[in-house]
Protein backbone atom coordinates (compact mmCIF):
# COMPACT_ATOMS: atom_id res chain seq x y z
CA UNK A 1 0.00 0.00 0.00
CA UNK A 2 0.92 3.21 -0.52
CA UNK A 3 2.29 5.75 2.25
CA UNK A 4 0.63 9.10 2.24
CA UNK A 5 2.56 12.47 3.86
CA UNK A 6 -0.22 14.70 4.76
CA UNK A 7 0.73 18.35 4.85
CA UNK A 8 -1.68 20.20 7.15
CA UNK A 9 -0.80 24.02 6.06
CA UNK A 10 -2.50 25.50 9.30
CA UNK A 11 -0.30 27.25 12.15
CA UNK A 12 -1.26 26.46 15.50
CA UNK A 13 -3.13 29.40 16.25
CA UNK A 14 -5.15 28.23 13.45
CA UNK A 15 -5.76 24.79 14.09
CA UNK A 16 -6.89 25.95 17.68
CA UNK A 17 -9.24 28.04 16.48
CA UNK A 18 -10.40 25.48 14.42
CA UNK A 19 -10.78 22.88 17.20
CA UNK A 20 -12.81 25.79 19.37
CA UNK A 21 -15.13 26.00 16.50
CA UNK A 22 -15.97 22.91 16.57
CA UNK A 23 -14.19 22.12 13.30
CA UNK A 24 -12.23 19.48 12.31
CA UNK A 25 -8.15 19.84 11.86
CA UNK A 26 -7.45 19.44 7.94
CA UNK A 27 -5.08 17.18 8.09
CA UNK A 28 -7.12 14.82 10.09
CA UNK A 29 -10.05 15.74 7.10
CA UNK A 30 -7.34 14.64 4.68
CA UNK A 31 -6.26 11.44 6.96
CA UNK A 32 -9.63 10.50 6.32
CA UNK A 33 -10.52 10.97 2.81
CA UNK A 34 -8.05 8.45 2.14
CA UNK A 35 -8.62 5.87 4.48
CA UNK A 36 -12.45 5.84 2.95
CA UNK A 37 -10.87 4.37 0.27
CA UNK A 38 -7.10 2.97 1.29
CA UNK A 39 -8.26 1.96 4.29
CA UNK A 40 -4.58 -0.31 4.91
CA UNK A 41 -2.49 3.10 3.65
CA UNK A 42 0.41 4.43 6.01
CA UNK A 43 -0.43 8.11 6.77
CA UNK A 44 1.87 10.59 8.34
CA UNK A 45 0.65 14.03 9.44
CA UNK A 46 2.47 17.16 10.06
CA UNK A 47 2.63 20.59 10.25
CA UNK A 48 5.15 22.48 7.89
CA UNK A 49 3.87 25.78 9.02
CA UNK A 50 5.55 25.05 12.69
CA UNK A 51 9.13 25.63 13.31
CA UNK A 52 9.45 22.64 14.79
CA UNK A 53 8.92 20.34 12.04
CA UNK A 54 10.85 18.16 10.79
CA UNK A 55 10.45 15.46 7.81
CA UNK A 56 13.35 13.26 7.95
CA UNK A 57 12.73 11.15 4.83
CA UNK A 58 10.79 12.41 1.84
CA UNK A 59 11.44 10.23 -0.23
CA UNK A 60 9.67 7.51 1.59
CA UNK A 61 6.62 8.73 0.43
CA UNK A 62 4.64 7.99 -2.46
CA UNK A 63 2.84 11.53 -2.49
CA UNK A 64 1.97 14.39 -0.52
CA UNK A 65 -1.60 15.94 0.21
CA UNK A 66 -1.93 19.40 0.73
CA UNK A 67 -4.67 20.75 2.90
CA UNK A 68 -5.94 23.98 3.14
CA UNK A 69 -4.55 26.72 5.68
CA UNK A 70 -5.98 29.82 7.14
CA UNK A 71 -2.60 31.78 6.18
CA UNK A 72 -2.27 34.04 3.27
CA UNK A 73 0.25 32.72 0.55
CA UNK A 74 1.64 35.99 -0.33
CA UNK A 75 2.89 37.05 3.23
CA UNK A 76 6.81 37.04 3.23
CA UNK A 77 6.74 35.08 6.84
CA UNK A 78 8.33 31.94 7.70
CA UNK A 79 4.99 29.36 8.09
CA UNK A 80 4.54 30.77 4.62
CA UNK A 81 7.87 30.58 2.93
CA UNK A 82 8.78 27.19 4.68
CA UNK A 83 5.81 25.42 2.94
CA UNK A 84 6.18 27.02 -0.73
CA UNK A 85 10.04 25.61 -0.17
CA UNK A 86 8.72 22.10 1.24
CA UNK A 87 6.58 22.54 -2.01
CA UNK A 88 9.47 23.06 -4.54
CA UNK A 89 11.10 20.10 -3.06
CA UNK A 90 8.49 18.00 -3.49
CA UNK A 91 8.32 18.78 -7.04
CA UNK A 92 12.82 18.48 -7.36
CA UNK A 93 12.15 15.01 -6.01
CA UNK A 94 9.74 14.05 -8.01
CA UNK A 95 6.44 13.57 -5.50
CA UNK A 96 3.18 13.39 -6.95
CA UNK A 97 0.53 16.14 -5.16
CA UNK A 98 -2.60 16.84 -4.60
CA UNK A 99 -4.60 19.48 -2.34
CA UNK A 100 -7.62 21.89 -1.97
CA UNK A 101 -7.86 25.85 -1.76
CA UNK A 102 -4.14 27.04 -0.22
CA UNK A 103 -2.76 23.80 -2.21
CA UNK A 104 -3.61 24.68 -5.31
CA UNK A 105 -2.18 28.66 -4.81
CA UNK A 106 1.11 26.92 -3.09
CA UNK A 107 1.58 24.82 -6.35
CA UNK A 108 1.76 27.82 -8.28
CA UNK A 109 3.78 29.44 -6.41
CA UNK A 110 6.51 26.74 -6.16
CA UNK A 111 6.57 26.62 -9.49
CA UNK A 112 6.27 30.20 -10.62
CA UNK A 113 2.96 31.10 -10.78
CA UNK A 114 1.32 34.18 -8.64
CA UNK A 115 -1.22 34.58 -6.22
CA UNK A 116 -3.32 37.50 -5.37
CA UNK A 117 -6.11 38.47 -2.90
CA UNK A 118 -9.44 37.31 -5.21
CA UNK A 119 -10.38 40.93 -7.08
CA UNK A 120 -14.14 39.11 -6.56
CA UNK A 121 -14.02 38.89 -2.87
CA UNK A 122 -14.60 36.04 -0.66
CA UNK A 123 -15.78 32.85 -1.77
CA UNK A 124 -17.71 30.93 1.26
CA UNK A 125 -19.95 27.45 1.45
CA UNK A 126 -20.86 26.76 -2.23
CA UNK A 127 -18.63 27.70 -5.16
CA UNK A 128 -21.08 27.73 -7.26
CA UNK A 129 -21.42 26.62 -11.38
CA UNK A 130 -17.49 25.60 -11.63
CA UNK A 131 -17.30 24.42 -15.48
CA UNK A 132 -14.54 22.42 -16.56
CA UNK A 133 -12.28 23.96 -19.15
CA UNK A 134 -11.97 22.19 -22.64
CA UNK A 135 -8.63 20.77 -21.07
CA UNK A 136 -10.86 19.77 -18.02
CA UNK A 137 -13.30 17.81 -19.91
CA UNK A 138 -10.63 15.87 -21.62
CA UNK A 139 -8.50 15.51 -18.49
CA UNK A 140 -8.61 12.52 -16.82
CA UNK A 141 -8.95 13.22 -13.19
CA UNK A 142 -12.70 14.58 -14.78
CA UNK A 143 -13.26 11.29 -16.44
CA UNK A 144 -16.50 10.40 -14.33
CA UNK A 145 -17.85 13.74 -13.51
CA UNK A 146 -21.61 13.44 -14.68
CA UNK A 147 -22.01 17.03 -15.71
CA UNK A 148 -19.25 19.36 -17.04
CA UNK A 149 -20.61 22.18 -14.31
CA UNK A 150 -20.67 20.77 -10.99
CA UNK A 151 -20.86 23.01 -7.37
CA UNK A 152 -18.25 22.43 -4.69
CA UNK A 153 -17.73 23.20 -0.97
CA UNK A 154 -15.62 26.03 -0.71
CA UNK A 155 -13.92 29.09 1.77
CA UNK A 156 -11.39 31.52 0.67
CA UNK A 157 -9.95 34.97 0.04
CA UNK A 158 -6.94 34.54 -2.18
CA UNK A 159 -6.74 32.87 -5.79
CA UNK A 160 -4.16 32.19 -7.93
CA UNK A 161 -3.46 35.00 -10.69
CA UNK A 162 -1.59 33.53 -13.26
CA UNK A 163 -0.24 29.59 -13.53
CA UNK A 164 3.19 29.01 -14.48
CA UNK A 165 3.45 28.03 -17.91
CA UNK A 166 3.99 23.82 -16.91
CA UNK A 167 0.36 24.33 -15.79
CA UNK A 168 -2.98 23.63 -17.10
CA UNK A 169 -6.06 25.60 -15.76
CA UNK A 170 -8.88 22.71 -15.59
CA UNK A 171 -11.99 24.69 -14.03
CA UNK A 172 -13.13 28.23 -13.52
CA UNK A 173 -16.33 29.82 -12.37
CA UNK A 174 -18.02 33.45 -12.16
CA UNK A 175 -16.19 34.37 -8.77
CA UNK A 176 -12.70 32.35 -9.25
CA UNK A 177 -11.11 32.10 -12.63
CA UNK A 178 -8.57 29.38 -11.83
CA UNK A 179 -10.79 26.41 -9.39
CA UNK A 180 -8.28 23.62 -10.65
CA UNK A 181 -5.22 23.02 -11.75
CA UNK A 182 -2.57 20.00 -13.22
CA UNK A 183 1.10 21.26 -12.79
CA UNK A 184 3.82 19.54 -14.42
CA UNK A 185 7.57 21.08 -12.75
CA UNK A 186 10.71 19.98 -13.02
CA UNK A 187 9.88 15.78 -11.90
CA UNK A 188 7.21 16.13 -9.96
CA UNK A 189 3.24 16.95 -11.19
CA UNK A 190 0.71 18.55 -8.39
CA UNK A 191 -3.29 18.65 -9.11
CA UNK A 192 -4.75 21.05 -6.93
CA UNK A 193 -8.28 21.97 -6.64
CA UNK A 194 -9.70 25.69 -5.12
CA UNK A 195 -12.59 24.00 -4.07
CA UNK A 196 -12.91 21.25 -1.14
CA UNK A 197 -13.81 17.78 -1.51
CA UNK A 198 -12.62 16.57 2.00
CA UNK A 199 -15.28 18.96 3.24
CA UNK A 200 -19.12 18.38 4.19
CA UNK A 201 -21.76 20.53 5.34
CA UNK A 202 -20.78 19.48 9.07
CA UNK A 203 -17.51 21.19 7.96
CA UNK A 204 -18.72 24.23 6.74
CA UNK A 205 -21.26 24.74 9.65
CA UNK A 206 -18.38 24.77 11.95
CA UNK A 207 -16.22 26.96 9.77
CA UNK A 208 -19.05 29.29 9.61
CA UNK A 209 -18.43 29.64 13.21
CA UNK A 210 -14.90 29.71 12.93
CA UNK A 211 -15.04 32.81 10.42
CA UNK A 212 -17.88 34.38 12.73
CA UNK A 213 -18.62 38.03 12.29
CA UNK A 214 -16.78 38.43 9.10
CA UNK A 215 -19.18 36.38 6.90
CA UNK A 216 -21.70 39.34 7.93
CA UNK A 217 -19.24 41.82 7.03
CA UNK A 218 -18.96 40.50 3.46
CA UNK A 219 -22.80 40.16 3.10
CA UNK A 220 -22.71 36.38 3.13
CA UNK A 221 -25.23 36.52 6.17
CA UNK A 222 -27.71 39.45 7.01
CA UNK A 223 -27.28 39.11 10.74
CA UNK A 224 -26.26 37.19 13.60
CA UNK A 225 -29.38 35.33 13.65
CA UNK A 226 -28.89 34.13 10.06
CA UNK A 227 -25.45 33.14 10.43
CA UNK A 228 -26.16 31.08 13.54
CA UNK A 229 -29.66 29.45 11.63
CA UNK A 230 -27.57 28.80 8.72
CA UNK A 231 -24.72 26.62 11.28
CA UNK A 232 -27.10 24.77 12.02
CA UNK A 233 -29.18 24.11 8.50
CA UNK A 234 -25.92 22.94 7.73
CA UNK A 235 -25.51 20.56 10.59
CA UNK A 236 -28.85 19.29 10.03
CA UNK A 237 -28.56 18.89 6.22
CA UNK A 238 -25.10 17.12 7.10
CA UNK A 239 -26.95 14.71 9.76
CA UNK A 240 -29.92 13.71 7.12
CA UNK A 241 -29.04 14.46 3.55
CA UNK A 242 -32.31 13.49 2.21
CA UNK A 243 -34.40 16.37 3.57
CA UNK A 244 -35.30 18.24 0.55
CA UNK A 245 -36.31 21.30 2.28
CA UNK A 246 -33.00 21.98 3.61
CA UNK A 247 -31.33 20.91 -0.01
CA UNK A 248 -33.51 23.40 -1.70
CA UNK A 249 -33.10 26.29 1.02
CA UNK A 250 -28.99 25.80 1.07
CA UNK A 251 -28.97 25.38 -2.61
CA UNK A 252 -27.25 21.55 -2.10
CA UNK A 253 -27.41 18.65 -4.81
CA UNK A 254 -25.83 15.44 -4.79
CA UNK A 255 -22.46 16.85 -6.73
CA UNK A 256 -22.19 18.32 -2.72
CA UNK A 257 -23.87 15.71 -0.38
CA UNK A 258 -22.54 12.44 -2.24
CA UNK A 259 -18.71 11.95 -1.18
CA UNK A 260 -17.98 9.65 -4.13
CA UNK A 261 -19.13 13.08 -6.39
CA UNK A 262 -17.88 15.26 -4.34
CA UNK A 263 -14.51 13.53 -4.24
CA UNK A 264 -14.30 12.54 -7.97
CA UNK A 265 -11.46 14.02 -8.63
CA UNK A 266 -9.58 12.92 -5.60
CA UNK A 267 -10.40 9.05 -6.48
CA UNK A 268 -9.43 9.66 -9.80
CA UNK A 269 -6.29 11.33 -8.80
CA UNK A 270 -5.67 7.93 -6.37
CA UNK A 271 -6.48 5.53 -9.30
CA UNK A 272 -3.81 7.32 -11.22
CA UNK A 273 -1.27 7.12 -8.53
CA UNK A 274 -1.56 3.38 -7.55
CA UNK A 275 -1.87 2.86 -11.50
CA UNK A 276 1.68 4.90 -11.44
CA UNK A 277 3.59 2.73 -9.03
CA UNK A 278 1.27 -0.60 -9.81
CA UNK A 279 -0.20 -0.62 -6.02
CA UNK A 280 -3.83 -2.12 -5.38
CA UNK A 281 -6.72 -0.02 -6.41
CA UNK A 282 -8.99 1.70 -4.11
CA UNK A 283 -12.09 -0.01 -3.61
């Protein structure tokens, strides 16, 4: 089986903040996205954005997973700069990638892209009508997507700008232009999605707690009162997905509340890998 290093990209003020939310730590999200379906895989977690942290033996891995982070890409400071190098390394040695949101705007950057604070302002819960590229409909990783415009669980503030020229932009929607990309740099190749398939509605009820007042600054919520009915509309919808009156007033279809939909690409992406290095296929 293969063995997984799971790069959590949070600090630890972030991941405590997290954990007071009620939210789940991403790398434990990530942990568990792949033992759905490699349940026998070896899995290390850590935590580049700490000083602390040492990997003593990349190239034991067979990949890396990116999570998401709560720190801004383009900040000169070290729990930035020490990931976009872990990054660059990856890709010198070779790793295959994948990650969500801050992944996919660290893959970039590693390999000479830019990142900028999203000109559209912030994307929270759904992103909404993402539609494949033509690249994206011929890519692979899209293979079993049922329609070519899907939604996907999403929170951020930054985007990338402008891919290097070894990547491919596979998505885009209305608010972000670049939702996915497959980067090919020096030996190694990262996909990287904006959106979040290790996410659920559970997830984003908490993380609408964890973001608090600010989602009424932006105008996501009217109020206190709506942000704390729409926590828990989400917890609810996450506890019984079949209620259609909480799919219709959240706007949620299967592409969302299915986890073999909403994690598509992430399977395909797996199938690839074990294909790769001619390991057993997930189940």
């Amino acid at each position: 089986m293969p063995r997984f290093l799971v790069l959590d990209g949070y600090d630890k003020a972030g991941r405590a903040a997290l954990e007071a939310a009620g939210a789940s730590l991403a790398g434990t999200l990530y942990r568990d996205m792949v033992t759905r379906y490699l349940p026998d895989a070896q899995i290390d977690i850590v935590y580049p954005a700490d000083p602390q942290t040492k990997i003593c033996d990349l190239d034991s891995y067979d990949a890396m997973l990116w999570t998401g982070s709560s720190l801004t890409i383009f900040h000169h400071v070290p729990a930035v700069t020490a990931q976009i190098e872990l990054a660059r390394e990856g890709y010198r040695r070779g790793l295959a990638a994948f990650g969500s949101c801050w992944a996919l705007q660290l893959a970039a950057i590693a390999a000479g892209g830019t990142c900028h604070k999203n000109p559209n302002g912030r994307e929270y819960g759904l992103a909404r009508k993402i539609n494949l590229t033509r690249a994206g409909r011929a890519h692979p990783f899209y293979a079993n997507r049922a329609a070519p415009v899907f939604d996907g669980f999403t929170s951020h503030f930054d985007a990338v700008a402008h891919l290097p020229p070894c990547g491919t932009v596979l998505a885009g929607n209305t608010m972000t232009d670049i939702q996915a990309a497959d980067i090919f740099h020096e030996k190694g190749r990262f996909f990287a999605v904006q959106y979040h398939p290790e996410f659920d509605f559970g997830e984003i009820g908490a993380l609408a707690k964890f973001r608090g007042g600010g989602l009424i600054d932006d105008g996501f919520m009217a109020d206190a009162t709506a942000l704390e009915t729409y926590i828990e509309q989400c917890g609810a919808l996450h506890r019984a997905p079949e209620r259609a009156d909480l799919r219709w007033s959240l706007g949620a279809d299967d592409d969302v509340l299915d986890s073999r939909c909403r994690q598509n690409e992430f399977i395909a992406w797996l199938d690839w890998l074990l294909s790769s290095r001619r390991l057993s296929p997930t189940a």
